[in-house]
Protein backbone atom coordinates (compact mmCIF):
# COMPACT_ATOMS: atom_id res chain seq x y z
CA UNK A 1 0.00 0.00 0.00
CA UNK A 2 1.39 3.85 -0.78
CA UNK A 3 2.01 6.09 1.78
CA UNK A 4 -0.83 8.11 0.86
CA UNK A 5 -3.36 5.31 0.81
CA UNK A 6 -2.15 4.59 4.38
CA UNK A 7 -2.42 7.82 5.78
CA UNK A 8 -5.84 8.02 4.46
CA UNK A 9 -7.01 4.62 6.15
CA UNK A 10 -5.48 5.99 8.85
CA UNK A 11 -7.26 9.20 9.23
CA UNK A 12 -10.82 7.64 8.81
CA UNK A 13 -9.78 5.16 11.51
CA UNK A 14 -8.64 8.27 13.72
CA UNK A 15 -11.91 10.41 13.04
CA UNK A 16 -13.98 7.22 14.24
CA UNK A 17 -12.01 6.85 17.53
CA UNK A 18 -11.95 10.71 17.88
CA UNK A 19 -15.64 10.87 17.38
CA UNK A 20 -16.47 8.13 20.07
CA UNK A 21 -14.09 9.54 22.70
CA UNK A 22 -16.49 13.12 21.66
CA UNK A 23 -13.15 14.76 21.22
CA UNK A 24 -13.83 17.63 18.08
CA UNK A 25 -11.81 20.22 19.75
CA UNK A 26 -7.91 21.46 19.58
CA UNK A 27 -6.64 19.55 22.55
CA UNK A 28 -3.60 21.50 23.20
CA UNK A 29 -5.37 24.85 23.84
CA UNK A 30 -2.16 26.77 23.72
CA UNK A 31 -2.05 30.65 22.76
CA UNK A 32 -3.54 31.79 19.84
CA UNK A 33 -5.47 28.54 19.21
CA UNK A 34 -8.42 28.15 17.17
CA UNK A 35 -10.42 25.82 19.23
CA UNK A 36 -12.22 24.04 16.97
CA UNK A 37 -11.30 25.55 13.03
CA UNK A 38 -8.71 23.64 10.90
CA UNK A 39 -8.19 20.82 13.21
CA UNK A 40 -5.83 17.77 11.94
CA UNK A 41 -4.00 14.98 13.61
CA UNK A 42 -0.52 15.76 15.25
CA UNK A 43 1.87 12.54 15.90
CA UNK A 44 3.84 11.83 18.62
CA UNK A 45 6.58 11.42 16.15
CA UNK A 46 7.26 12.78 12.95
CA UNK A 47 4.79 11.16 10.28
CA UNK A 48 7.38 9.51 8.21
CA UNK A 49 8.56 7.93 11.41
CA UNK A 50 5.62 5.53 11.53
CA UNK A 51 6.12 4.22 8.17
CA UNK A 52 7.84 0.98 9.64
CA UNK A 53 5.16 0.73 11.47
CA UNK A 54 1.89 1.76 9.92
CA UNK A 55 -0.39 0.10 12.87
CA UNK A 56 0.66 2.82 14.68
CA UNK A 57 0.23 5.80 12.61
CA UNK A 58 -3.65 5.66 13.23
CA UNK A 59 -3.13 4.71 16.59
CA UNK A 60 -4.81 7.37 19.53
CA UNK A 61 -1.78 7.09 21.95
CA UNK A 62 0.21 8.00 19.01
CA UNK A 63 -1.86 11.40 18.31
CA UNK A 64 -3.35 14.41 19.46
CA UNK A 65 -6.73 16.79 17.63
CA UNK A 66 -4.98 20.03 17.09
CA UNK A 67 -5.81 23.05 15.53
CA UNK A 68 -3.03 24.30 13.11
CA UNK A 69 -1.59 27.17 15.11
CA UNK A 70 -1.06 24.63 18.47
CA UNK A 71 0.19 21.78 15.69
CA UNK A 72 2.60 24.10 13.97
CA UNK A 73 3.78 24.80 17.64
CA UNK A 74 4.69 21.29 18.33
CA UNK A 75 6.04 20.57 15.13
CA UNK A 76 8.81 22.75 15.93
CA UNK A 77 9.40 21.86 19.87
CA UNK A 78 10.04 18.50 20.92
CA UNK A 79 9.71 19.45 24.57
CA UNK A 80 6.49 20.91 24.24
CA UNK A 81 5.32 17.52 22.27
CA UNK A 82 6.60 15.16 25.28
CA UNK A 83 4.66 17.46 27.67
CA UNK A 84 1.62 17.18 25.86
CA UNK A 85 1.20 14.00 25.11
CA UNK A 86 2.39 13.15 28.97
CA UNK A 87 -0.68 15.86 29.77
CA UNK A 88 -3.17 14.24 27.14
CA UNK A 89 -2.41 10.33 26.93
């Protein structure tokens, strides 16, 4: 299966678990966040990382509902990402 194809099985899994857990906001709530507009899926590690191991890239310990001013924010801090998902899983 493509990468693609895999991240897209993955993301309908992630909506459904999302959904049942009635989780449809950012998470992270950090400054400037947007709550609930442009939310998308933020991995523990970096996307490509899970390739080896595509069970886990639609995996909820593995991810966090962010909006894209809190996900751009943990993209660049690795700190702030172990913190979080400490917080939040």
């Amino acid at each position: 299966m493509n990468k693609v194809k895999e991240w897209d099985n993955a993301r309908k899994k992630l909506k459904k678990i999302y959904e049942d857990k009635g989780i449809r906001y950012c998470e992270a709530r950090l400054p400037g966040c947007w709550v609930n507009n442009a939310l998308s899926f933020a991995h523990k590690m970096k996307r490509i990382e899970y390739y080896s191991k595509p069970e886990l890239l639609g995996s909820f310990e593995e991810t966090l509902l962010l909006c894209i001013p809190c996900h751009q924010k943990l993209e660049n801090d690795k700190e702030l990402t172990e913190y979080l998902f400490k917080q939040l899983r």
